[in-house]
Protein backbone atom coordinates (compact mmCIF):
# COMPACT_ATOMS: atom_id res chain seq x y z
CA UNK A 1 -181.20 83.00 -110.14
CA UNK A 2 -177.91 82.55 -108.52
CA UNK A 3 -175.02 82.42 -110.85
CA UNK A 4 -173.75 78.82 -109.43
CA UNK A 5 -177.18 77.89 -110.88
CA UNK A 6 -176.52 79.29 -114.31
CA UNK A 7 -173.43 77.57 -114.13
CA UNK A 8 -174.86 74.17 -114.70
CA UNK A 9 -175.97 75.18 -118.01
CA UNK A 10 -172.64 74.13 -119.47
CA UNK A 11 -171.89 71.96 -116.81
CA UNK A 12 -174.05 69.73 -116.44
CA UNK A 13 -174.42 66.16 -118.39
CA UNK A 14 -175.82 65.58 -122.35
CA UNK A 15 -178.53 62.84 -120.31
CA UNK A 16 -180.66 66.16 -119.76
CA UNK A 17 -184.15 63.83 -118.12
CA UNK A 18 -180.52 61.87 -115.52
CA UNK A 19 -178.98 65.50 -114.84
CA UNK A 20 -182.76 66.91 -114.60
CA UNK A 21 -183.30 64.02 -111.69
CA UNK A 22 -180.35 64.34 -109.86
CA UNK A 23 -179.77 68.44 -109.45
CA UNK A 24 -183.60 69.79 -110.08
CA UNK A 25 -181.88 73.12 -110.35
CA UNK A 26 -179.88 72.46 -113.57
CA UNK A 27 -180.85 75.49 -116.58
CA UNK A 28 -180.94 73.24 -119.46
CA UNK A 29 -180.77 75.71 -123.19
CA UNK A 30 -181.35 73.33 -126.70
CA UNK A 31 -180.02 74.52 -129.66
CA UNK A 32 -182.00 74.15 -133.29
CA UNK A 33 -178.89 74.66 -136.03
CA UNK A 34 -179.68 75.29 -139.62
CA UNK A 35 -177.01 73.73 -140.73
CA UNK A 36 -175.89 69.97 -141.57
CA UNK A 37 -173.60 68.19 -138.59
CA UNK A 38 -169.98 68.38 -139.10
CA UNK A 39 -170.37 71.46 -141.92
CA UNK A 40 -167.48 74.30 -140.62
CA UNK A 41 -169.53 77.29 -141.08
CA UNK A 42 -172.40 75.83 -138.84
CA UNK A 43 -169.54 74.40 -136.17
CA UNK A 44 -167.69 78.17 -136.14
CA UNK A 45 -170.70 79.12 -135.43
CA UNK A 46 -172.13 77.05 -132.18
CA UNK A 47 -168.13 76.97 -131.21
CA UNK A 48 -168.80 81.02 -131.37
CA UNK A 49 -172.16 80.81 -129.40
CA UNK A 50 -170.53 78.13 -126.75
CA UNK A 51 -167.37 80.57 -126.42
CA UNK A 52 -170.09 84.04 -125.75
CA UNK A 53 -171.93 81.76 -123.00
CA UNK A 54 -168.72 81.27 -121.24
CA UNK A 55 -167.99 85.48 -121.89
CA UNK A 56 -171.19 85.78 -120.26
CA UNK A 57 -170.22 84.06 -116.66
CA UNK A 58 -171.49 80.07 -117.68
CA UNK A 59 -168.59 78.22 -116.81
CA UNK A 60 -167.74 74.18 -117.51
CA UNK A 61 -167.73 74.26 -121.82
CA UNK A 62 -170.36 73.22 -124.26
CA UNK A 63 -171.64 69.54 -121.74
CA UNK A 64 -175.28 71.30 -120.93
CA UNK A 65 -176.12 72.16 -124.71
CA UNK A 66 -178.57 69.44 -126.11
CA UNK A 67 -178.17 70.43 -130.11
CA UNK A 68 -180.17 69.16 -133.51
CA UNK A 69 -178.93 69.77 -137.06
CA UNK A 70 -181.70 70.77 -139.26
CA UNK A 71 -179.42 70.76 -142.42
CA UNK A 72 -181.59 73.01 -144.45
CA UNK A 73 -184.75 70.10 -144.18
CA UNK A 74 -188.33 71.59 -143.76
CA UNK A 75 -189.30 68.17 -142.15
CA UNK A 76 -186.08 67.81 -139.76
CA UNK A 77 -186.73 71.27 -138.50
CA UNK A 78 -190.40 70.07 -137.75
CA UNK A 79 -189.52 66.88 -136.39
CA UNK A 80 -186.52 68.58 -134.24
CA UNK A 81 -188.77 71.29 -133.22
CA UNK A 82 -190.98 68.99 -131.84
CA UNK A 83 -188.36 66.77 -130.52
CA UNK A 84 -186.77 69.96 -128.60
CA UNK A 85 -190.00 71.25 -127.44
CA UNK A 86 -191.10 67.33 -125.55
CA UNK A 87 -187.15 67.79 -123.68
CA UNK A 88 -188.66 71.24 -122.13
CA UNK A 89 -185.30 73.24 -121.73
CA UNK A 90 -185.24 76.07 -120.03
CA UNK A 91 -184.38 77.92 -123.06
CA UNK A 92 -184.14 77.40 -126.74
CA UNK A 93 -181.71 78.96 -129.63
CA UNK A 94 -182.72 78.37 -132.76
CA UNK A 95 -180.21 79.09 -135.89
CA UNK A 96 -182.76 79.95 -138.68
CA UNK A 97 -186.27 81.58 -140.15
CA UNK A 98 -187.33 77.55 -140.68
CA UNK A 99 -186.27 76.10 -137.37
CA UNK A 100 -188.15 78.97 -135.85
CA UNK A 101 -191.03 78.86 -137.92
CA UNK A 102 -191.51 74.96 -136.67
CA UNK A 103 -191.03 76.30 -133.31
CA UNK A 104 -193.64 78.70 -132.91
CA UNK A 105 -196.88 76.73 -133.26
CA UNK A 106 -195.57 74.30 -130.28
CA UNK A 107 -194.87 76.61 -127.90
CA UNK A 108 -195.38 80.06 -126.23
CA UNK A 109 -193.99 79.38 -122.76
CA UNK A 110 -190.40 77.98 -123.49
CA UNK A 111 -188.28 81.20 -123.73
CA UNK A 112 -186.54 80.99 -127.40
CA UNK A 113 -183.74 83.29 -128.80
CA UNK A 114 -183.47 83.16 -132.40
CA UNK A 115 -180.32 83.98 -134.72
CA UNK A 116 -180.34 84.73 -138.43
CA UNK A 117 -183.57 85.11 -139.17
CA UNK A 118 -184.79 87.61 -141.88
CA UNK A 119 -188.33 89.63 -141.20
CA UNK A 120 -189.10 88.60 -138.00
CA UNK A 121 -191.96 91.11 -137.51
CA UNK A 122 -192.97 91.05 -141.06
CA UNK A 123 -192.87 86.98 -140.66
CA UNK A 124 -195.30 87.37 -137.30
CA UNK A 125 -192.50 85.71 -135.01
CA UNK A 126 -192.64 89.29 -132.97
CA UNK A 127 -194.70 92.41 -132.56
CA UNK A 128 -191.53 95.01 -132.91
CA UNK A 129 -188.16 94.94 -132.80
CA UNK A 130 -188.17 96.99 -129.75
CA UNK A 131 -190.92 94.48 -127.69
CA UNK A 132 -190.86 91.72 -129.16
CA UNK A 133 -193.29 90.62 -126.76
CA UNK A 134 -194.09 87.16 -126.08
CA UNK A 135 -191.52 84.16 -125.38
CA UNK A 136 -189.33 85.04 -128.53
CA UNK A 137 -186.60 87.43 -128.96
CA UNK A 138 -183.27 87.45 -131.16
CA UNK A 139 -181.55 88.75 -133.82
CA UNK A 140 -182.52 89.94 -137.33
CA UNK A 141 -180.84 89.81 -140.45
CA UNK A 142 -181.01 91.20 -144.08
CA UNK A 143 -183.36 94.28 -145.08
CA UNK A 144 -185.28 93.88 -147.67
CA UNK A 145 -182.99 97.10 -149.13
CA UNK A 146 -179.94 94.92 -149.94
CA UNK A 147 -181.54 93.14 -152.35
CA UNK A 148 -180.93 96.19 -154.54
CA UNK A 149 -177.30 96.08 -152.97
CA UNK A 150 -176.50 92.43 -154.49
CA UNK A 151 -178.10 93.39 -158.12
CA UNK A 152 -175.94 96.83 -158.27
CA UNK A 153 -172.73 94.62 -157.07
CA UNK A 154 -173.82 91.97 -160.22
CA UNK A 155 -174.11 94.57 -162.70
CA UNK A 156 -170.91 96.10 -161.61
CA UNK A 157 -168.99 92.50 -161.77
CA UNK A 158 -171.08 91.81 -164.73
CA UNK A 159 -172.24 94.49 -167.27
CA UNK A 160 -173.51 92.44 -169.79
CA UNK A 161 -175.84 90.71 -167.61
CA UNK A 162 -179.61 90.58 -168.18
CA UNK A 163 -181.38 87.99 -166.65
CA UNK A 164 -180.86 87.36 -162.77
CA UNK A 165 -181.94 83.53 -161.76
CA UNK A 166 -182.89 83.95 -157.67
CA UNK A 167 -182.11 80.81 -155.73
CA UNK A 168 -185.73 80.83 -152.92
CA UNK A 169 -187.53 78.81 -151.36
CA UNK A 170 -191.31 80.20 -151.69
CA UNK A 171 -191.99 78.47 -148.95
CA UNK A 172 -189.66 79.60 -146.27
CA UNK A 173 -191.12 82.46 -143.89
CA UNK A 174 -189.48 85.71 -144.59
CA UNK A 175 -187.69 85.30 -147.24
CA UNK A 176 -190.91 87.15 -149.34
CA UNK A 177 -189.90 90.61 -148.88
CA UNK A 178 -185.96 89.92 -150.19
CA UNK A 179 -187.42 88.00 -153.22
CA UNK A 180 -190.21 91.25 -153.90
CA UNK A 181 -187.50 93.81 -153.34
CA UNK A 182 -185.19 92.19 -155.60
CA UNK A 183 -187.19 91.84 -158.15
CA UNK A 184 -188.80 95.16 -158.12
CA UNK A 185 -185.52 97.36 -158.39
CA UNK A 186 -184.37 94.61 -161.46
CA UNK A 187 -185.48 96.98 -164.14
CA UNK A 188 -183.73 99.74 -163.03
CA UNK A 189 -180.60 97.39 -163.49
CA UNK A 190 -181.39 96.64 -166.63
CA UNK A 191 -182.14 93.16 -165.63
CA UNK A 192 -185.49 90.78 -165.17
CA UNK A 193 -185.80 88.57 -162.52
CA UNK A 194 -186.26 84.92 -163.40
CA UNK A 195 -187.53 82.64 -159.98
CA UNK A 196 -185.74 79.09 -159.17
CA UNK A 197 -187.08 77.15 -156.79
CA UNK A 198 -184.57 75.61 -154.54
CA UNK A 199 -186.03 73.60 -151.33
CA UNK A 200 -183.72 70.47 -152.02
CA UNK A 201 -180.30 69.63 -153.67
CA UNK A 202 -182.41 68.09 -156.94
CA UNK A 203 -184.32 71.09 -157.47
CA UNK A 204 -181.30 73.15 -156.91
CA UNK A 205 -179.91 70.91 -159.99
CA UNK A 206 -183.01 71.36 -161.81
CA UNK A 207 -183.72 74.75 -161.83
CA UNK A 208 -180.55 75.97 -162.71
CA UNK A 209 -180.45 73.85 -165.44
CA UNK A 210 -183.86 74.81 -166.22
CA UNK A 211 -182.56 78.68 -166.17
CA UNK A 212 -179.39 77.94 -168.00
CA UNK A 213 -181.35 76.93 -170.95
CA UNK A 214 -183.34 79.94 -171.29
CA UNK A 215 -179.91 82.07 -172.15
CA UNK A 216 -176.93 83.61 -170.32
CA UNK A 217 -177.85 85.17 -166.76
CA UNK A 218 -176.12 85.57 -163.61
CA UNK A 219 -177.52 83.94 -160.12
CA UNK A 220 -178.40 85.51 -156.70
CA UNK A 221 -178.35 83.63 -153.83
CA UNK A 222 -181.09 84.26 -151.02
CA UNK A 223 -180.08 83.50 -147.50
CA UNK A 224 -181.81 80.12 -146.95
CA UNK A 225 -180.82 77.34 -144.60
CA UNK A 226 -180.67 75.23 -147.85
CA UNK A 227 -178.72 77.45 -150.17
CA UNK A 228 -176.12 77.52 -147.49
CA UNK A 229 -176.05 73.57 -147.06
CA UNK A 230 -176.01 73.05 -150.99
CA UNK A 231 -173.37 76.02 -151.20
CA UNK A 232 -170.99 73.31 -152.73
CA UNK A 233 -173.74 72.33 -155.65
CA UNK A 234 -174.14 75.94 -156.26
CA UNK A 235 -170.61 77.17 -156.63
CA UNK A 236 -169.92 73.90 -159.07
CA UNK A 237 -173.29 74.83 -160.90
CA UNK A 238 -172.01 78.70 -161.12
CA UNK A 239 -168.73 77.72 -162.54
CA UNK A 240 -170.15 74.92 -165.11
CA UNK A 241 -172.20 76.86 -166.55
CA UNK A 242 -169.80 80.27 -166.48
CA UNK A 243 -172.45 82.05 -163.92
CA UNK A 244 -171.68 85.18 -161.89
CA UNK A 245 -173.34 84.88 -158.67
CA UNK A 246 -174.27 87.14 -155.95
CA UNK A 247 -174.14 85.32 -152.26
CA UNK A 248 -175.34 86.73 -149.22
CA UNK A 249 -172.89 85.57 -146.50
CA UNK A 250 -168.85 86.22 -146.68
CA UNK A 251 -168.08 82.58 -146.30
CA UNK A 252 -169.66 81.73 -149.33
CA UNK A 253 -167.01 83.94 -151.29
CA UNK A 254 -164.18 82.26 -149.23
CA UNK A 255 -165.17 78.29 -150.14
CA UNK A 256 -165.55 79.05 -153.47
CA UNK A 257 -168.49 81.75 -154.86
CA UNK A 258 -167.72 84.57 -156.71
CA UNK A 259 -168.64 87.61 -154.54
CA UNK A 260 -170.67 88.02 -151.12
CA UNK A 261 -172.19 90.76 -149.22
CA UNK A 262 -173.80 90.58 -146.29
CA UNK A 263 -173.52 90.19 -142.15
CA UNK A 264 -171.33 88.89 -140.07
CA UNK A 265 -173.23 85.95 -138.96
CA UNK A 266 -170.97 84.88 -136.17
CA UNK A 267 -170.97 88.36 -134.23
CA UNK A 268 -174.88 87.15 -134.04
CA UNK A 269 -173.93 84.20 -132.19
CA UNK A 270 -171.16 85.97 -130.14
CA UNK A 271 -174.06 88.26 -129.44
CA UNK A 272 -176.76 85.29 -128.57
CA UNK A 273 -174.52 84.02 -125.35
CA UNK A 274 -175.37 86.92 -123.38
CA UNK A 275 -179.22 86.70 -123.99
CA UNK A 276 -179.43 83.31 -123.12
CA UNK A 277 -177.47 84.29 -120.12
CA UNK A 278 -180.03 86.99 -119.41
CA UNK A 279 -182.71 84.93 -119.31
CA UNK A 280 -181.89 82.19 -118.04
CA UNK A 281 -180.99 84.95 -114.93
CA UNK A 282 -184.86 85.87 -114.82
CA UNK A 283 -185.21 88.33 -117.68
CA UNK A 284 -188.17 87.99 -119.79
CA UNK A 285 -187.95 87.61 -123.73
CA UNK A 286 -190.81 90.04 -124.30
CA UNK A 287 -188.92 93.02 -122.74
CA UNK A 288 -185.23 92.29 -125.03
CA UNK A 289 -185.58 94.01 -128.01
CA UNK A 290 -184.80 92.37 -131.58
CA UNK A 291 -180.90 93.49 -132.58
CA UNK A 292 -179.99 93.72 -135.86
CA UNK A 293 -176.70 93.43 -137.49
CA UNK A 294 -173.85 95.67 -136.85
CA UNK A 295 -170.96 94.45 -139.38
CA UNK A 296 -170.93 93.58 -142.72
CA UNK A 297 -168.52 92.61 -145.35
CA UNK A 298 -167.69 92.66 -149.13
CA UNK A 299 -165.90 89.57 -149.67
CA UNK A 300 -164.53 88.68 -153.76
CA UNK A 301 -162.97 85.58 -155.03
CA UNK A 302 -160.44 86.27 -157.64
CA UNK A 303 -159.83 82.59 -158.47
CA UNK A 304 -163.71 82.23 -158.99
CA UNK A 305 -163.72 85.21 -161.41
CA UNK A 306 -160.76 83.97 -163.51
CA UNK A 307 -162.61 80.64 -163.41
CA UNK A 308 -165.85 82.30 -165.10
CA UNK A 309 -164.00 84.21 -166.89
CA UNK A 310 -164.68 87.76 -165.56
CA UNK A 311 -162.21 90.49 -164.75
CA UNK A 312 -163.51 92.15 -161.27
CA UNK A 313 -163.47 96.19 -161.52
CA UNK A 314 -160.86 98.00 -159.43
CA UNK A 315 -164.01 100.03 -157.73
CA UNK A 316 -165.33 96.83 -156.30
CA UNK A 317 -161.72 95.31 -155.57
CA UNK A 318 -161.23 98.98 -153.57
CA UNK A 319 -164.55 98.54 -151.16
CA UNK A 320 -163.85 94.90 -150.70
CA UNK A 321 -163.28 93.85 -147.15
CA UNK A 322 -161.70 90.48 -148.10
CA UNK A 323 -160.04 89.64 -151.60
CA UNK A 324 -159.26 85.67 -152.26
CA UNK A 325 -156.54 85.66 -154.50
């Protein structure tokens, strides 16, 4: 493809079926956030994806991106997914394991690059991280192995800690293996693992409450669309109730939570642009392997601790990439 034809990716008009008609050569890319419209994490992050497009050679802004905001809904991803699939864009990114899971079932010709998605092959979205194969292709996040990383971090922050309440949705694809890691590597912590289901911002509620009244504990946070979207409930939650919490992205730590580690989850997106771009050249998702993370971050909040009550250790405050004082 010639690169003036790339070009009207971001340059052509939001009417995709008007600019379709009048240029029949337009590349037309949809983008499935997991996010709510108007959140700032999920804005950084398109603004980061937009910005690695144009680093790529697509010139003319963000105009050709048709984008839906799943906001951490099971039945907006399916209804988007379908939505997104009917336009037919040339190719789609899709910000999540639940937009992607709605995806797959519709389609295997529409080319679709994936970000922040945990498991893909274990999930059956790809054959291998090295050939994908198929029409999908992306980048991976958390290892099942850091679920041992966030308990050891807990225990450190909290000694006294014996009951860990995990914040999962057990029906999100890929999120198993976190969950099953975490809570076989518990007893070596000298914790137990207590499940809380949280698909919704009233179960969220719930089951914390629920957990609360079982005894003291500490929470961890799994990386799902929703806990992200209800990351406000959870930090109030945390602090009501005099919580530690574990999250797994840094700007968790830096609106409020006590301590994150995990990814950089806009290096993904800077990363995405140039995929896209590859395709949308002629390249076939099948033959780009499945990246994984290459940054991560320990990220502490000091005014969250001295809101709970905690005193954070000088070994953690040492490896920390990011202290909020």
């Amino acid at each position: 493809m010639r690169r003036r034809d790339v070009v009207a990716v971001l340059a052509g008009g939001a009417a995709w079926p008007r600019a379709a008609q009048a240029q029949s050569r337009v590349r037309r890319v949809g983008v499935l956030m997991s996010y709510r419209e108007g959140d700032s994490e999920g804005e950084v992050r398109l603004a980061a994806f937009r910005e690695s497009l144009r680093a790529a050679g697509a010139d003319g802004g963000n105009a050709g991106l048709e984008v839906r905001w799943m906001a951490g809904d099971p039945d907006r991803a399916t209804s988007y997914a379908r939505e997104m699939v009917a336009l037919a864009p040339d190719v789609i990114l899709v910000n999540g394991t639940a937009g992607l899971a709605a995806l797959v079932p519709l389609t295997a010709t529409i080319p679709i690059v994936f970000v922040v998605v945990t498991n893909p092959v274990g999930a059956g979205f790809v054959t291998s991280l090295a050939r994908p194969g198929g029409n999908i292709t992306g980048f991976s996040t958390f290892e099942p192995e850091i679920g041992g990383k966030w308990l050891e971090t807990l225990k450190a922050i909290a000694p006294g800690v014996v009951r860990a309440g995990v914040l999962h949705d057990p029906g999100a694809r890929g999120f198993s293996a976190l969950w099953e890691r975490i809570e076989a590597v518990a007893p070596s912590f000298g914790m137990r693992t207590v499940p809380i289901h949280a698909r919704s911002r009233p179960e969220i509620e719930a089951g914390i409450e629920a957990f609360v009244a079982g005894g003291p504990g500490a929470l961890v946070v799994l990386p799902t669309p929703v806990n992200s979207v209800q990351r406000q409930t959870i930090f109030a939650l945390a602090e009501r109730h005099r919580l530690p919490a574990m999250y797994p992205f840094g700007f968790h730590a830096r609106e409020g939570g006590l301590v994150a580690y995990g990814f950089d989850a806009i290096e993904l997106f800077r990363r995405a642009g140039p995929y896209v771009m590859r395709i949308l050249s002629g390249e076939k998702p099948a033959n780009l392997p499945v990246q994984a993370p290459t940054k991560y971050e320990l990220v502490v909040n000091l005014r969250a601790a001295r809101a709970l009550g905690l005193t954070i250790p000088p070994a953690i405050l040492a490896r920390a990439d990011d202290v909020i004082e």
